[in-house]
N, C-alpha and C. Protein backbone atom coordinates (compact mmCIF):
# COMPACT_ATOMS: atom_id res chain seq x y z
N UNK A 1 -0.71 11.92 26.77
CA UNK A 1 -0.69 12.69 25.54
C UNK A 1 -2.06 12.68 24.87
N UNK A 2 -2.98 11.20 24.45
CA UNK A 2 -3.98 11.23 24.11
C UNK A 2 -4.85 10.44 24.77
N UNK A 3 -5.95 10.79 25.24
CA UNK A 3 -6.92 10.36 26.21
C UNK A 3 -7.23 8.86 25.50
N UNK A 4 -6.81 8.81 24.23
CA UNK A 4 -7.95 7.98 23.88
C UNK A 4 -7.01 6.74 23.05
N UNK A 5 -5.94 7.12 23.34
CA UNK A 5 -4.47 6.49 22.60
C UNK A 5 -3.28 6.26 23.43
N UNK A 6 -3.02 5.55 24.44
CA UNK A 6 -1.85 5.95 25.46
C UNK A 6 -0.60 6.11 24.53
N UNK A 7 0.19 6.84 25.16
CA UNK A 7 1.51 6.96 24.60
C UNK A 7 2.05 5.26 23.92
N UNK A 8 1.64 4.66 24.99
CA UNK A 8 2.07 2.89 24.71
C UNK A 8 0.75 1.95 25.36
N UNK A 9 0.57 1.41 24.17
CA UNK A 9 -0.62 0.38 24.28
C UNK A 9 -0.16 -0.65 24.96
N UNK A 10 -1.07 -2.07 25.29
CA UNK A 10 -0.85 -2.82 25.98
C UNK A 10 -0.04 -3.49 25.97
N UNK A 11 -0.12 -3.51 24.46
CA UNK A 11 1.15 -4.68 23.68
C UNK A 11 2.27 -4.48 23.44
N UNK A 12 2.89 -3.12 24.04
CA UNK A 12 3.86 -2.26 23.96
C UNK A 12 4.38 -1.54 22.44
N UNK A 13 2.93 -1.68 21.13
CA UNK A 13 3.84 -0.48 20.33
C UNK A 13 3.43 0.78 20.69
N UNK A 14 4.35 0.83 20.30
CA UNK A 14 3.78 2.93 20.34
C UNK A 14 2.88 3.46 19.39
N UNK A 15 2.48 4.67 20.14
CA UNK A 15 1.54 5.49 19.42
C UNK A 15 1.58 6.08 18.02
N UNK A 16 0.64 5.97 16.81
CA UNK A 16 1.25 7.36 15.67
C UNK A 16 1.10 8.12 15.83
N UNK A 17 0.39 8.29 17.20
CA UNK A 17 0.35 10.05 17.12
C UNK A 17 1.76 10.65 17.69
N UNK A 18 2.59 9.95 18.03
CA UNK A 18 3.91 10.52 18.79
C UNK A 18 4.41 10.79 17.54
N UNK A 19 5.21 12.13 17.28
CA UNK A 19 5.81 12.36 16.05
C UNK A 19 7.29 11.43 15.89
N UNK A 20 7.96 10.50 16.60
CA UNK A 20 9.09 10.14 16.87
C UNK A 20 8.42 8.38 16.30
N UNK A 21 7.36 8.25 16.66
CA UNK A 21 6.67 6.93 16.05
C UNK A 21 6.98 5.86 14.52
N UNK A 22 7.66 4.76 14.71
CA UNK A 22 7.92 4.11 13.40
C UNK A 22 7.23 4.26 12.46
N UNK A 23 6.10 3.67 13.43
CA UNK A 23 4.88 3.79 12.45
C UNK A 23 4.65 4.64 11.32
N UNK A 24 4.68 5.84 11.69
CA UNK A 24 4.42 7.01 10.77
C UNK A 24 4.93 6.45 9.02
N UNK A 25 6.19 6.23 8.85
CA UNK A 25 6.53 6.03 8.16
C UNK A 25 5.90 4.66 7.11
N UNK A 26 5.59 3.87 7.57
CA UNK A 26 4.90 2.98 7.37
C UNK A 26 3.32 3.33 7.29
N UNK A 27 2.81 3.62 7.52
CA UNK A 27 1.73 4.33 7.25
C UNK A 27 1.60 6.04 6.14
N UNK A 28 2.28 6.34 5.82
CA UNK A 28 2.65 7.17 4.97
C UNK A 28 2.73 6.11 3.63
N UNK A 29 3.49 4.92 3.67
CA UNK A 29 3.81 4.09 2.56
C UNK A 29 2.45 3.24 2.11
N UNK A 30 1.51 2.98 3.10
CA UNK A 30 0.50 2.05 3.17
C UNK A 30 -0.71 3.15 2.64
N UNK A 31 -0.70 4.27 3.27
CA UNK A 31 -2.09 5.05 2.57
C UNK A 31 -1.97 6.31 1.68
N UNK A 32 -0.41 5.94 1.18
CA UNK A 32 -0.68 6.94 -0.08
C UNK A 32 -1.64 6.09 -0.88
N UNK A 33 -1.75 7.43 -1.83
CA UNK A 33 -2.46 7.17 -3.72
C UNK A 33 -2.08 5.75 -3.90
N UNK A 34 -0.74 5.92 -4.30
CA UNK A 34 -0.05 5.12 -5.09
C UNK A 34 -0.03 3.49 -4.19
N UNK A 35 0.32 3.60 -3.18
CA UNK A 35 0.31 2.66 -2.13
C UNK A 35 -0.52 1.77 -2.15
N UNK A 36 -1.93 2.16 -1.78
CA UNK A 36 -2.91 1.46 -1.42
C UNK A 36 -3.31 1.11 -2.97
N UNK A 37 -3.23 1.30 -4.21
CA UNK A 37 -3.54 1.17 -5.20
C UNK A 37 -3.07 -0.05 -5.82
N UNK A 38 -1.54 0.02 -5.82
CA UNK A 38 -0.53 -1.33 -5.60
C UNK A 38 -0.76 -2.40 -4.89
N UNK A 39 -1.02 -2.06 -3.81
CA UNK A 39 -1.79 -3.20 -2.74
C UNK A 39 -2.71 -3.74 -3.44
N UNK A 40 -3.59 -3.25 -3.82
CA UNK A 40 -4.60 -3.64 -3.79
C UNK A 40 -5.13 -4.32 -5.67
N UNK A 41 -4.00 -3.40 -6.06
CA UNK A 41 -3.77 -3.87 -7.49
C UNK A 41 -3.06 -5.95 -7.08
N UNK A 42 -2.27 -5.99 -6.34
CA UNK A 42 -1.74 -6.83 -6.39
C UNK A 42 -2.74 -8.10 -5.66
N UNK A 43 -3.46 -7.37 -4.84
CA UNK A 43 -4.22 -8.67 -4.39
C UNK A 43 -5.46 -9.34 -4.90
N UNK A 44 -4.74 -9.17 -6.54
CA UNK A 44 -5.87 -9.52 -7.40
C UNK A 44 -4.84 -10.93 -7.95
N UNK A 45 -3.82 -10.54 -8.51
CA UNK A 45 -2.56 -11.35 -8.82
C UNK A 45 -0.80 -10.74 -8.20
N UNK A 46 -0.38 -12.33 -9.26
CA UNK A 46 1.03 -11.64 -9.35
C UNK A 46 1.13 -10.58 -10.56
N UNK A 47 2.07 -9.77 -10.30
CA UNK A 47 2.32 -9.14 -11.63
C UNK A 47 3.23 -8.67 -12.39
N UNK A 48 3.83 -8.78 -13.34
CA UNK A 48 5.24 -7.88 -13.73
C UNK A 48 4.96 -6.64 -14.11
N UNK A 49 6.07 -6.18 -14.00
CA UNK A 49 6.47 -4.08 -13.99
C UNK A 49 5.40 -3.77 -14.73
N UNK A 50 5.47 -4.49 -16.15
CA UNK A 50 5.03 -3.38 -17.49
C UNK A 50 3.11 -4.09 -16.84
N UNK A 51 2.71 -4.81 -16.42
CA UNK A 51 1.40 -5.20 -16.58
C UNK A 51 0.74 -4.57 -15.26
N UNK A 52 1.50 -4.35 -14.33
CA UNK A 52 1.15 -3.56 -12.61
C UNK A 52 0.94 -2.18 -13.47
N UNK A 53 2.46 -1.37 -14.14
CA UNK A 53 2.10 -0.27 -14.27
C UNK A 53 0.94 0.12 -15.66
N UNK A 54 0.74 -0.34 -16.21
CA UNK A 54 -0.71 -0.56 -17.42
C UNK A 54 -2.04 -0.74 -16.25
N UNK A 55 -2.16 -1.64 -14.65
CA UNK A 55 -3.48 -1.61 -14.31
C UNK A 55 -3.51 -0.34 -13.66
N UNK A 56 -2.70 0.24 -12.92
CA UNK A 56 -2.70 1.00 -12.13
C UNK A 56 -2.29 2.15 -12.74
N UNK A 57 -3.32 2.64 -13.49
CA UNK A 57 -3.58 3.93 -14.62
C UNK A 57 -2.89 5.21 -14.40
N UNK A 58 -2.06 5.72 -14.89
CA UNK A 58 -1.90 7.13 -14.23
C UNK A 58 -0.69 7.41 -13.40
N UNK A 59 0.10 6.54 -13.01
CA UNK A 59 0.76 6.16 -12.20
C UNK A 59 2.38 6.44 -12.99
N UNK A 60 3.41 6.82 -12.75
CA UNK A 60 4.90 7.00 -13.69
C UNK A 60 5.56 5.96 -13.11
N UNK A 61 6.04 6.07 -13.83
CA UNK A 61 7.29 4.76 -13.39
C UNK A 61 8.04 4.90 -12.56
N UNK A 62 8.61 6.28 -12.37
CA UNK A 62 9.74 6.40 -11.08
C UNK A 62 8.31 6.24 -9.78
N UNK A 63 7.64 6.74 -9.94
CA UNK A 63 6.77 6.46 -8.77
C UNK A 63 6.69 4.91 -8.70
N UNK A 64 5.79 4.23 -9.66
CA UNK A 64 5.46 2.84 -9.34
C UNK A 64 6.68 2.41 -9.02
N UNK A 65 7.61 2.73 -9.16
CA UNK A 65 8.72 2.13 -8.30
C UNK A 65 9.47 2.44 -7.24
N UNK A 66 9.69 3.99 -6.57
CA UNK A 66 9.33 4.09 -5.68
C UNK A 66 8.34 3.54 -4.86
N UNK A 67 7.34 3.30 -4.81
CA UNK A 67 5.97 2.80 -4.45
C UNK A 67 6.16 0.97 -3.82
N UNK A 68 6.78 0.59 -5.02
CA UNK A 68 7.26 -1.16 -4.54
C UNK A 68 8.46 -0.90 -4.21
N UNK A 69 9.62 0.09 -4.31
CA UNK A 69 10.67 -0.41 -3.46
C UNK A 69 9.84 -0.25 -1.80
N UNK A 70 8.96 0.98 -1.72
CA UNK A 70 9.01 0.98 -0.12
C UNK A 70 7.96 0.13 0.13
N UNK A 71 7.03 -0.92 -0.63
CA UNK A 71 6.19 -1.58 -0.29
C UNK A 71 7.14 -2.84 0.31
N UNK A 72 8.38 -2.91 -0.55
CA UNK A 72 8.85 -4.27 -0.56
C UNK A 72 9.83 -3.69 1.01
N UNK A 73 10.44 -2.80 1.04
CA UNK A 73 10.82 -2.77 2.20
C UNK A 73 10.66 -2.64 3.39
N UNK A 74 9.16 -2.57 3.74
CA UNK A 74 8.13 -2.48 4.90
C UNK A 74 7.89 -4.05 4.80
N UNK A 75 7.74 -5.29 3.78
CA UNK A 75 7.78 -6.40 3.94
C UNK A 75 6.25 -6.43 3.42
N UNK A 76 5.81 -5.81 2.56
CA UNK A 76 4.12 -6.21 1.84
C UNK A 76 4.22 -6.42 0.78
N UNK A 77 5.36 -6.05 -0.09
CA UNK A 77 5.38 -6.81 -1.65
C UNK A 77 6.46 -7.51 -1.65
N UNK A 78 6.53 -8.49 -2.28
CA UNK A 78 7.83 -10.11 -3.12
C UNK A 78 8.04 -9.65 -3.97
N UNK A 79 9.30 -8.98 -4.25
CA UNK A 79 10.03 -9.15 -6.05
C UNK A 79 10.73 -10.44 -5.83
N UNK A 80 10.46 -10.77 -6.97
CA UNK A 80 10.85 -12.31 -7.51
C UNK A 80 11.47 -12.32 -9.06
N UNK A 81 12.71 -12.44 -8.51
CA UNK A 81 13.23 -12.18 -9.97
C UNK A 81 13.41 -13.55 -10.68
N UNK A 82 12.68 -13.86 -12.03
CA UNK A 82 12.66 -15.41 -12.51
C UNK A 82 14.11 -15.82 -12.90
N UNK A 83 14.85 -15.23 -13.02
CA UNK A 83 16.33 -15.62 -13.38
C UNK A 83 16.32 -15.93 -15.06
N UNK A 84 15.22 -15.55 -15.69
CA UNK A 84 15.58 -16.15 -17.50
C UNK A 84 15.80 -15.14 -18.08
N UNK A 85 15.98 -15.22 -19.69
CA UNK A 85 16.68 -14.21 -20.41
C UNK A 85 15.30 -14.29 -21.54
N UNK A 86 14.67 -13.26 -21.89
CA UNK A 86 15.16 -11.59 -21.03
C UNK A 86 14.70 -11.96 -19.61
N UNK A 87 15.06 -11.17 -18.91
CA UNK A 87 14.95 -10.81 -16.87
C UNK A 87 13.31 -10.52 -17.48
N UNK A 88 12.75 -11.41 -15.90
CA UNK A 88 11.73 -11.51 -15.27
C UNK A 88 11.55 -11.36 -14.36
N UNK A 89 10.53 -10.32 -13.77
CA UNK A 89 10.96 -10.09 -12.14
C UNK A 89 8.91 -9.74 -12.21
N UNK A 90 8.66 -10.27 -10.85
CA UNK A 90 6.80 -10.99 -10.64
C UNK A 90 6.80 -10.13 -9.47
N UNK A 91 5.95 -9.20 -9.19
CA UNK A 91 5.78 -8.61 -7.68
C UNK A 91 4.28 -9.25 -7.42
N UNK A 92 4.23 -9.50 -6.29
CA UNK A 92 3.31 -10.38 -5.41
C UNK A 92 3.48 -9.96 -3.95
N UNK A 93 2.42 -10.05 -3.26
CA UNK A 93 1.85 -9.07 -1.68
C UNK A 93 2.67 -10.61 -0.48
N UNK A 94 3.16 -10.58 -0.07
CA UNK A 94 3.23 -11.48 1.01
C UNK A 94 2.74 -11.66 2.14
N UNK A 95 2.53 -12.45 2.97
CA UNK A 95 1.35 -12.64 3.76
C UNK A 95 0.81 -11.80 4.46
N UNK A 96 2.19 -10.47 4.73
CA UNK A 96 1.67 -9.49 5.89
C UNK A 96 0.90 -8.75 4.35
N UNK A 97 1.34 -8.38 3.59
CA UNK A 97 1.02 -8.00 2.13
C UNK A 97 -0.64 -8.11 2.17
N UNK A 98 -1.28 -9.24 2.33
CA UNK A 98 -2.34 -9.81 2.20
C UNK A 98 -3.14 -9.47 3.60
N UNK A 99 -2.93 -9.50 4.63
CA UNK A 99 -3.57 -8.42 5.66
C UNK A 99 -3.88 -7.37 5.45
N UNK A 100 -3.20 -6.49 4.82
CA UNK A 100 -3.01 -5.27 4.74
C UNK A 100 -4.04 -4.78 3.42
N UNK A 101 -4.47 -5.68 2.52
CA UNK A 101 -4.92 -5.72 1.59
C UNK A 101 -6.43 -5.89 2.17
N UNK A 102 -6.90 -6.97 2.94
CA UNK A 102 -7.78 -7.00 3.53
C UNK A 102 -8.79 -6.02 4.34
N UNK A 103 -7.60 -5.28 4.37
CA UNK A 103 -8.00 -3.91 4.97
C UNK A 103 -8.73 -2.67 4.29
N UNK A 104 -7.90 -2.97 3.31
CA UNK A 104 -7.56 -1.76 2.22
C UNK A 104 -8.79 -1.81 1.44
N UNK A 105 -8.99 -2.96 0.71
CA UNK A 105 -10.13 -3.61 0.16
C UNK A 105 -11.48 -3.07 0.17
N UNK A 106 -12.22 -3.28 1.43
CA UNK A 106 -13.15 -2.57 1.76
C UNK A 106 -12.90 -0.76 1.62
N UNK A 107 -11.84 -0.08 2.25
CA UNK A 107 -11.47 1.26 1.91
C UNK A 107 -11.79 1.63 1.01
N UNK A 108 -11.05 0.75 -0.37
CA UNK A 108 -11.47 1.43 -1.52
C UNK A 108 -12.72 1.28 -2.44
N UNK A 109 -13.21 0.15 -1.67
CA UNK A 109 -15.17 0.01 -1.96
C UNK A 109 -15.61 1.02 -1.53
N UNK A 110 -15.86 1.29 -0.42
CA UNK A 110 -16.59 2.35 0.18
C UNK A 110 -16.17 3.64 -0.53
N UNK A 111 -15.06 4.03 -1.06
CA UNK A 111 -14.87 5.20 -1.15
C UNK A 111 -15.45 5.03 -2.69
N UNK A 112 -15.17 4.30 -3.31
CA UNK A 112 -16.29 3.79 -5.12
C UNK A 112 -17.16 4.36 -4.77
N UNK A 113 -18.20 3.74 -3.78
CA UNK A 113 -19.18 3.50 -3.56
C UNK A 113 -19.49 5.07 -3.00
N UNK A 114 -19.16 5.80 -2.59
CA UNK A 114 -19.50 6.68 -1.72
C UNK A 114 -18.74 8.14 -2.15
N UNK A 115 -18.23 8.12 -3.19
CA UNK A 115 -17.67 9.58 -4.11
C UNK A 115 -18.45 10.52 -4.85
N UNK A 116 -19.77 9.79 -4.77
CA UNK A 116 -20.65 10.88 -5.59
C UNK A 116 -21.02 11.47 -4.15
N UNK A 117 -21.04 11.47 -3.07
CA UNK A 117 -21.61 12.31 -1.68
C UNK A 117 -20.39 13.35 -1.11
N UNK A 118 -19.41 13.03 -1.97
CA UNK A 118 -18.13 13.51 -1.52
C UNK A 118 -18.34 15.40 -2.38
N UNK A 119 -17.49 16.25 -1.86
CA UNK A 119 -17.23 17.53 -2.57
C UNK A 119 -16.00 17.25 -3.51
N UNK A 120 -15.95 16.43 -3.95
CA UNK A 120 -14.41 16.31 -5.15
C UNK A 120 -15.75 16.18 -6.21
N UNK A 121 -16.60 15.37 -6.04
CA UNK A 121 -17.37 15.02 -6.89
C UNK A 121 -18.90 15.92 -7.18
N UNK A 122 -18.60 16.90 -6.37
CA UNK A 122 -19.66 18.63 -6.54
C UNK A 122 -18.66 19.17 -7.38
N UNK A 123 -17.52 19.16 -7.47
CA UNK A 123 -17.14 20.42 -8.50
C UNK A 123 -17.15 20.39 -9.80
C-alpha cells in the first residue's frame, strides 16, 4: 500500500494510513487544538476543571470535556475524584500521558517559535 509504511510493521501494529486503522482515532484525539493543548497544559501540573479550563484560554466547557473524557479514555489523562464535600475531581497525564507530552512539547515550541514564517501569520 505504502512504499514507505508497510501495511504492518515489524512489531505487528498497523498502519494509519489504512483507513480501518485504530490508530486513527487516537490520533485524531492526540493532535487536535484542544488535545494537544490539555496535554500539554497538564504536563505542567495536576489540575481541577475550573483551573485547566481558565489555562487553556478559549476553550468551552462541553469541549474541555469532551477533550478529557477522550483523553482519559485512550489512557493519557487520571480523573481523580477526591471524595470531599464540595466534590473534587484533579485531572493529571499518566505515564503513557507523560510520553505523549514529551512529544508534544517540543511541537508546540517549534510552532511558538516558528509562526511568524507561517501564512496564518501574513494575513
Amino acid at each position: 500500500m505504502h512504499a514507505d509504511w508497510p501495511e504492518v510493521d515489524r512489531t505487528g501494529l498497523a498502519t494509519p494510513f489504512a483507513s480501518d486503522c485504530p490508530s486513527r482515532a487516537v490520533l485524531d484525539h492526540v493532535t487536535s487544538k484542544w488535545g494537544v493543548l490539555v496535554v500539554v497544559a497538564l504536563s505542567q501540573k495536576s489540575m481541577r476543571w475550573g483551573e485547566l479550563h481558565r489555562y487553556v484560554e478559549g476553550i468551552s466547557e462541553k469541549m474541555l470535556a469532551q477533550t478529557l473524557r477522550s483523553l482519559e479514555g485512550d489512557g493519557f489523562v487520571l480523573r481523580e475524584s477526591m471524595g470531599t464535600v464540595p466534590p473534587r475531581v484533579d485531572y493529571s497525564l499518566t505515564p503513557l500521558g507523560d510520553e505523549l507530552a514529551a512529544v508534544l512539547i517540543p511541537l508546540v515550541r517549534w510552532v511558538g517559535d516558528n509562526v511568524q514564517r507561517t501564512a496564518v501569520d501574513a494575513a
